[in-house]
Protein backbone atom coordinates (compact mmCIF):
# COMPACT_ATOMS: atom_id res chain seq x y z
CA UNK A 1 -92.70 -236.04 -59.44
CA UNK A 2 -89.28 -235.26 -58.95
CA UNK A 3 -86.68 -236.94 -60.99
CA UNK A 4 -84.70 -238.39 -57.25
CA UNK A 5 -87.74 -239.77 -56.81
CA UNK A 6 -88.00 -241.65 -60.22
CA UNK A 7 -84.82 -242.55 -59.81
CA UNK A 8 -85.14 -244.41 -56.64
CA UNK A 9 -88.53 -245.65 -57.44
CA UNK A 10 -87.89 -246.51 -61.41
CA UNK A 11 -85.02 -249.20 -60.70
CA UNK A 12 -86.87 -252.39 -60.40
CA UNK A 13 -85.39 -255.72 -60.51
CA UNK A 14 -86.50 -258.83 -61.91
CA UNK A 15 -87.98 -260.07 -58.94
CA UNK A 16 -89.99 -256.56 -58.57
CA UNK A 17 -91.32 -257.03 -61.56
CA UNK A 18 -92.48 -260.54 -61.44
CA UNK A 19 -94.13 -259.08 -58.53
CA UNK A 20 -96.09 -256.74 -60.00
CA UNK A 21 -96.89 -258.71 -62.50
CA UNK A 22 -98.90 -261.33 -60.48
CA UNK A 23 -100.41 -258.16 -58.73
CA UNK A 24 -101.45 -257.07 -62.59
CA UNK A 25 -102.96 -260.57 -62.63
CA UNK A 26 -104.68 -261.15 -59.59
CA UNK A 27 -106.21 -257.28 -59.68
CA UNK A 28 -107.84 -258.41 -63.80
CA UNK A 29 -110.71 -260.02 -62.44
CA UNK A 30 -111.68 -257.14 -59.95
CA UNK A 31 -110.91 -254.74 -63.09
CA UNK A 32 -113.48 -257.05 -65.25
CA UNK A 33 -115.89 -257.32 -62.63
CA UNK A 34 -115.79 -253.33 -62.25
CA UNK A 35 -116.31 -252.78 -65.96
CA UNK A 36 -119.05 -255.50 -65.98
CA UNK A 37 -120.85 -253.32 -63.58
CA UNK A 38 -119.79 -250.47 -65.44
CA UNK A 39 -118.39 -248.70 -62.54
CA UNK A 40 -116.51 -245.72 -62.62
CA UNK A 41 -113.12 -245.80 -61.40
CA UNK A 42 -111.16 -242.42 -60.14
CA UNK A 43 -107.44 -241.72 -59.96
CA UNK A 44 -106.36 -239.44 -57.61
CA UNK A 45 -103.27 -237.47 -58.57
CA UNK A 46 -102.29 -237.04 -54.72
CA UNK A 47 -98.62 -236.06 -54.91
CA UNK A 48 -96.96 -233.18 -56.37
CA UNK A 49 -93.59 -230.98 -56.61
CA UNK A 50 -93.41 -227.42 -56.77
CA UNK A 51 -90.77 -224.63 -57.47
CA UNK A 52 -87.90 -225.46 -59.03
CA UNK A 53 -86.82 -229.30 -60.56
CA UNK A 54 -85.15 -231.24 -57.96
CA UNK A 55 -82.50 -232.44 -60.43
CA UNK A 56 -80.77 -229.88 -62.08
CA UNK A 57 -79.11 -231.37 -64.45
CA UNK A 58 -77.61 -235.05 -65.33
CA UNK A 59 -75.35 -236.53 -62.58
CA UNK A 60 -75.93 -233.75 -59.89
CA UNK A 61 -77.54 -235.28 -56.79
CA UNK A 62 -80.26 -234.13 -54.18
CA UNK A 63 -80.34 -233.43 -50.69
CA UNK A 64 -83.42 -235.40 -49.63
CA UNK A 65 -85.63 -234.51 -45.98
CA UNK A 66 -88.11 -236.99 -45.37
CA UNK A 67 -90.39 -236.13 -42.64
CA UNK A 68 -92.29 -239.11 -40.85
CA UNK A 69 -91.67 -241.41 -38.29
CA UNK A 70 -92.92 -245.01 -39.26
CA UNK A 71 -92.29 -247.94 -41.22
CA UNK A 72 -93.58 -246.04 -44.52
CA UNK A 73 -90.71 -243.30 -43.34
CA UNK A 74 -88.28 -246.60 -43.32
CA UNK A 75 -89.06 -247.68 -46.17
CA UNK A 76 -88.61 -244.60 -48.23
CA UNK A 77 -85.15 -243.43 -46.57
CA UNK A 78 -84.06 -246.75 -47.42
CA UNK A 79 -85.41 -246.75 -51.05
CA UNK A 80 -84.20 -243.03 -51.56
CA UNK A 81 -80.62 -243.90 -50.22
CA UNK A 82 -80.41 -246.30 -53.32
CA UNK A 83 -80.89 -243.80 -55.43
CA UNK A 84 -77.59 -242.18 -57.26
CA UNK A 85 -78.84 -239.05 -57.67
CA UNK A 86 -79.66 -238.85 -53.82
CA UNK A 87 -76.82 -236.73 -51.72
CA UNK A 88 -77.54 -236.28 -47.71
CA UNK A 89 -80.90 -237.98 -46.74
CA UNK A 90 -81.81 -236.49 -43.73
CA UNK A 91 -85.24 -237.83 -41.38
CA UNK A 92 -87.70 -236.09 -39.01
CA UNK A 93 -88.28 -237.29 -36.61
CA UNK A 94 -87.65 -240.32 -37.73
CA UNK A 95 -87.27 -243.72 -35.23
CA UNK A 96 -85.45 -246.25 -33.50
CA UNK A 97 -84.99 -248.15 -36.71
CA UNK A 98 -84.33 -244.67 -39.25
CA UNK A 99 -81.76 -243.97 -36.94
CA UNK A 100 -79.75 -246.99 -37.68
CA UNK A 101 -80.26 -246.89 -41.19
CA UNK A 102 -76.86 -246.54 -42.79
CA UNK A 103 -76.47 -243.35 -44.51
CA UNK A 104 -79.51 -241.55 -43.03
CA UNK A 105 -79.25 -238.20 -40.22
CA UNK A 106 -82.15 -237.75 -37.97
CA UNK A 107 -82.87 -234.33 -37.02
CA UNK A 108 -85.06 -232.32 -34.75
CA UNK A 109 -87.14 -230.32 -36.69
CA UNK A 110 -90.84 -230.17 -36.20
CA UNK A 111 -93.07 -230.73 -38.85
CA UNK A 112 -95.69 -228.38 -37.49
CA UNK A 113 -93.18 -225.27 -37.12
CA UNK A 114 -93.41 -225.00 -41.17
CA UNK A 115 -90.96 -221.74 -40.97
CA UNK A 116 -88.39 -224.25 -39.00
CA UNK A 117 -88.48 -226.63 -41.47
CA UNK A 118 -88.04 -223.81 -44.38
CA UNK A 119 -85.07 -222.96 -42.36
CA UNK A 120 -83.59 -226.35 -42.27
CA UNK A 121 -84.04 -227.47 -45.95
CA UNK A 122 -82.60 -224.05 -46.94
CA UNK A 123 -79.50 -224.10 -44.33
CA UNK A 124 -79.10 -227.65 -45.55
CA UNK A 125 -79.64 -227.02 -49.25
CA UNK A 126 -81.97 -229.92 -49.33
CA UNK A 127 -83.66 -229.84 -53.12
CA UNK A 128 -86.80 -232.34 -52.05
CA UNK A 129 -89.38 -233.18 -49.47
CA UNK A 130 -90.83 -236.16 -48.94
CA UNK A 131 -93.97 -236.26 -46.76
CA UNK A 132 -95.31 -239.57 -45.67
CA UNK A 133 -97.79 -238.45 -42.49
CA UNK A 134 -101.28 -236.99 -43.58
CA UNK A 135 -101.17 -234.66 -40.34
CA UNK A 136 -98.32 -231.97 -41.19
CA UNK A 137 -99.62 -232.31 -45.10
CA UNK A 138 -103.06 -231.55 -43.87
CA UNK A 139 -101.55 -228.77 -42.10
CA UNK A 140 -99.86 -227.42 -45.19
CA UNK A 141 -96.67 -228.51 -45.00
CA UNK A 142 -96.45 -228.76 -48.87
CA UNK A 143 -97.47 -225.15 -49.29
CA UNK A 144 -94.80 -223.55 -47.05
CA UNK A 145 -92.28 -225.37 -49.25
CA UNK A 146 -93.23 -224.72 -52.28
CA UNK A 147 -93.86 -221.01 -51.62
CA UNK A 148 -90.11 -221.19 -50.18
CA UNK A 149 -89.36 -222.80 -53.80
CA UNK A 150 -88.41 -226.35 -52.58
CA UNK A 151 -89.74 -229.52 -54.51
CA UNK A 152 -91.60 -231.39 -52.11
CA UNK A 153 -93.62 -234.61 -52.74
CA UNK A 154 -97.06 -234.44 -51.37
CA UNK A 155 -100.38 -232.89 -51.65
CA UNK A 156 -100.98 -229.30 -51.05
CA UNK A 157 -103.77 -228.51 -47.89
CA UNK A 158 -106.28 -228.07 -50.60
CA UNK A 159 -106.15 -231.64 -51.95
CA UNK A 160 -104.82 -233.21 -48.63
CA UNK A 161 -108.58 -232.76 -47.60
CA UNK A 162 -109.72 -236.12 -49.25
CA UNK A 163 -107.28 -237.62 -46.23
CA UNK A 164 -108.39 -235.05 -43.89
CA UNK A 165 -112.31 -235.32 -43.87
CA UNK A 166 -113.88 -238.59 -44.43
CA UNK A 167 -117.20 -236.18 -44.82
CA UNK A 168 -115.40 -233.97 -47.69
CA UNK A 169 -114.36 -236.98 -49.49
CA UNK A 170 -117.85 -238.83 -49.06
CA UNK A 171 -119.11 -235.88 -50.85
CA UNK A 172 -116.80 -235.19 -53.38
CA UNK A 173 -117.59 -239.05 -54.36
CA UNK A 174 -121.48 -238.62 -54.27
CA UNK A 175 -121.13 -235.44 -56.34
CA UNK A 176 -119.52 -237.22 -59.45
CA UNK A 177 -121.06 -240.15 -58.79
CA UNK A 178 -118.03 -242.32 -57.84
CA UNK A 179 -119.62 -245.71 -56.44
CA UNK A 180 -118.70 -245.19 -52.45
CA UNK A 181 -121.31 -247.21 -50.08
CA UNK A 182 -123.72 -245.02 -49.10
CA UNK A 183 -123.21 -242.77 -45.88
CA UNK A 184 -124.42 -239.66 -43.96
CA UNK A 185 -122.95 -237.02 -42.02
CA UNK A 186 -123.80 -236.15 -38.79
CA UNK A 187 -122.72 -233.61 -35.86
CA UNK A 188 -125.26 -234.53 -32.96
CA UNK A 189 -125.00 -237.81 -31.88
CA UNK A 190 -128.39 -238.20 -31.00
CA UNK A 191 -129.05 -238.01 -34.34
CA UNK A 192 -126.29 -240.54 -35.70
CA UNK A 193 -127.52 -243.26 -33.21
CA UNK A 194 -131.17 -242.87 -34.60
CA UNK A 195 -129.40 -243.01 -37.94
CA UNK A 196 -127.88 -246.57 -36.81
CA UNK A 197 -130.82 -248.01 -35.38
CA UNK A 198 -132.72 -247.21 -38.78
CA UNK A 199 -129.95 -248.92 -40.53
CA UNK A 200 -129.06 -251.77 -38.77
CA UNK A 201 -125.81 -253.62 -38.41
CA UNK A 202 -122.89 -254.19 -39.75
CA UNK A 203 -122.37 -250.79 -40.41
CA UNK A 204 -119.32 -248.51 -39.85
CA UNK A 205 -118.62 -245.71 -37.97
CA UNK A 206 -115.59 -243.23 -38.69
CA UNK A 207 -114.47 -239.82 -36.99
CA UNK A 208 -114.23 -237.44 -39.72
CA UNK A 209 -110.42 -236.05 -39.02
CA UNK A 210 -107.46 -237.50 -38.46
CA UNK A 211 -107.31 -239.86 -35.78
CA UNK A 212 -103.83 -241.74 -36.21
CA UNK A 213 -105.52 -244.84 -38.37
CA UNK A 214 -107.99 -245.91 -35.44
CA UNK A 215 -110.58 -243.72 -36.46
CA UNK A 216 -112.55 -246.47 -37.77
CA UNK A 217 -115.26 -249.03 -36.03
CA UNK A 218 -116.70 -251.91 -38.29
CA UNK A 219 -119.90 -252.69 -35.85
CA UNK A 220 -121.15 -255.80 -36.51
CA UNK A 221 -124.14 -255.26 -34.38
CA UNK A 222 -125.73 -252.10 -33.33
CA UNK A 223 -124.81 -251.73 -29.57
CA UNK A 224 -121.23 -251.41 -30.73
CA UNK A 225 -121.85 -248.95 -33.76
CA UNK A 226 -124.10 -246.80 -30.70
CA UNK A 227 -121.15 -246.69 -28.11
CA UNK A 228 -118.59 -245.86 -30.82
CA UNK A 229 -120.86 -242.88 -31.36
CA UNK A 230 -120.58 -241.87 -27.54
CA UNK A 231 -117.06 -242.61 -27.66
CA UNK A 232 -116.38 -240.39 -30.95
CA UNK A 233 -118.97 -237.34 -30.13
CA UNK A 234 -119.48 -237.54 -26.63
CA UNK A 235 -116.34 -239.13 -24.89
CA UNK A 236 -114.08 -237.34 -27.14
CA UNK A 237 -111.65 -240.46 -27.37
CA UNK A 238 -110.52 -239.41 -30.62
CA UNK A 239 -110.37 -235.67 -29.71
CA UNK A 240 -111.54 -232.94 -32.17
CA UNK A 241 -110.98 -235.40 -35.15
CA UNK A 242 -114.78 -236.96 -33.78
CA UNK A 243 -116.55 -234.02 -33.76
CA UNK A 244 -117.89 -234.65 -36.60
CA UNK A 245 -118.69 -238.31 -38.06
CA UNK A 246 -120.05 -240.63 -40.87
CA UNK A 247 -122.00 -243.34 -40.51
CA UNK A 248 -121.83 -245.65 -43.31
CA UNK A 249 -122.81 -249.29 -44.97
CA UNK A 250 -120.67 -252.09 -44.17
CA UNK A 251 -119.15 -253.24 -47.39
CA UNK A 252 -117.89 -257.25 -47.71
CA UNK A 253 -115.11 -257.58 -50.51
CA UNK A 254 -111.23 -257.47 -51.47
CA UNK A 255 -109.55 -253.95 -51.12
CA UNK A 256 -106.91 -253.12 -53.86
CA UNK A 257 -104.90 -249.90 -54.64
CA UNK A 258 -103.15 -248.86 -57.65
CA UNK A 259 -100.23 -246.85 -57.65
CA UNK A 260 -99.14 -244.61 -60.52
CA UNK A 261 -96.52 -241.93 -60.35
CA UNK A 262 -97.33 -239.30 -62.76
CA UNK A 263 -94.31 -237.05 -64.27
CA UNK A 264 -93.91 -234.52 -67.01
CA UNK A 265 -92.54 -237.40 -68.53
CA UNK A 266 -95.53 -239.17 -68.72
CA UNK A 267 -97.25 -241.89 -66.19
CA UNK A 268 -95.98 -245.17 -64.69
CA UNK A 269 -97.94 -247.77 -62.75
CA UNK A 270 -96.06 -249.40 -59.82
CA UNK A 271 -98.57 -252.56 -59.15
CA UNK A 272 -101.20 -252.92 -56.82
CA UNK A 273 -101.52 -252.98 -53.20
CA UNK A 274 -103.78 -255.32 -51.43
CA UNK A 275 -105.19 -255.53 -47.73
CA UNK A 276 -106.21 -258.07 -46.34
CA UNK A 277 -108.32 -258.25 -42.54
CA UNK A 278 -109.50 -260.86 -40.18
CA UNK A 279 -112.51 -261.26 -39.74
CA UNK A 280 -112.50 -260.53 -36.23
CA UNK A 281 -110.93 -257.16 -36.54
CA UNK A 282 -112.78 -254.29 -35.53
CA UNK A 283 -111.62 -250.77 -36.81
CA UNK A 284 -108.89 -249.59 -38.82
CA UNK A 285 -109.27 -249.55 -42.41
């Protein structure tokens, strides 16, 4: 964790942290309810900086890239910019809201030409990445940079993987017995519809890669779960990333995240994050 980074995520008001602290609150019974059961909880450590520190000493400031183009993108350009320690904050490719943002540059680089984007942090002296897509840190955008020795926040390929492949993360859960409902893999389709009709419904249906957040279908019955199959395997709606799917149990409950930034200076919680989904929806979780 890079100290521009603590910097623009440390300074948190009074109203921030009444906010987290009713997020502390409302997440105790779920915590209680979890240790009642004596479930096993994980942490994963998904975000990292490499080479050199991003802050070289006290007062200098950081040129910042952040490379994404949604609201998450937004938000973080616009958090960074706060910062004091934050110098040019540049955006790929950014959007029609980034590029408004006062005090942020979108550029052209490609995320997927990793040597181009070397190029332009170097050319630009920019002392931190910040990655917000899975795709281009699946790809390995995080280990280009840091073998270029540029501090960049985000997972390396390796441990991007437990975004990557619903299957590898299914059973990196199942091997350390980390409560996950339970699931199977499949790459015939034949074979994940008999699957599904042995289950029953609801049950869920994901594509194992990356499939821009609408890899999911929550089938409440099993006609839907079946043609989600065709369309995954067969159809190839979803391209390569449904080659390969699970087919899991439909879990009923509250979802909640918990953020912590860990540093060489030790380990700071930043609240909880909590979705919430009609009833009626159908995918996307």
């Amino acid at each position: 964790m890079s100290a521009a980074v603590c910097q623009a995520t440390t300074a948190i008001g009074g109203q921030s942290a009444a906010r987290i602290g009713r997020s502390r609150r409302a997440v105790a019974p779920l915590r209680a309810q979890a240790r009642a059961n004596k479930q096993r909880r994980v942490l994963v450590v998904y975000a990292l900086t490499g080479g050199r520190a991003a802050v070289a000493a006290s007062g200098d400031k950081v040129n910042v890239l952040v490379i994404g183009s949604g609201g998450r993108e937004h938000s973080l350009c616009w958090r960074l910019k706060q910062s004091p320690t934050c110098g040019e904050l540049y955006c790929t490719p950014g959007n029609a809201g980034i590029i408004v943002e006062d005090g942020v540059q979108v550029v052209d680089v490609k995320d997927s030409d990793h040597a181009a984007v070397v190029k332009f942090c170097k050319d630009n002296n920019v002392g931190l990445v910040v990655v917000g897509p899975e795709a281009p840190l699946v790809d390995g955008i995080a280990d280009a940079l840091i073998a270029a020795d540029i501090p960049c926040f985000g997972p390396t390929k390796d441990a991007a993987r437990l975004e990557g492949s619903k299957g590898f993360l299914k059973d990196l859960l199942r091997k350390y017995n980390i409560p996950t409902a339970k699931y199977e893999r499949f790459t015939d389709p034949e074979a994940a519809k008999a699957y599904i009709q042995k289950e029953g419904a609801p049950i869920v249906v994901k594509t194992d890669g990356l499939a821009a957040g609408k890899g999911v279908i929550v089938a409440m019955d099993v006609q839907t779960a079946v043609d989600a199959v065709d369309d995954m395997m067969v159809n190839s709606a979803f391209g390569s990333a449904g080659a390969e799917i699970v087919v899991e149990d439909f879990l009923d409950g509250d979802s909640a995240v918990e953020l912590v930034f860990h540093t060489n200076q030790g380990d700071a919680c930043k609240g909880f994050a909590f979705q919430y989904r009609l009833e009626t929806s159908n995918s996307n979780f």
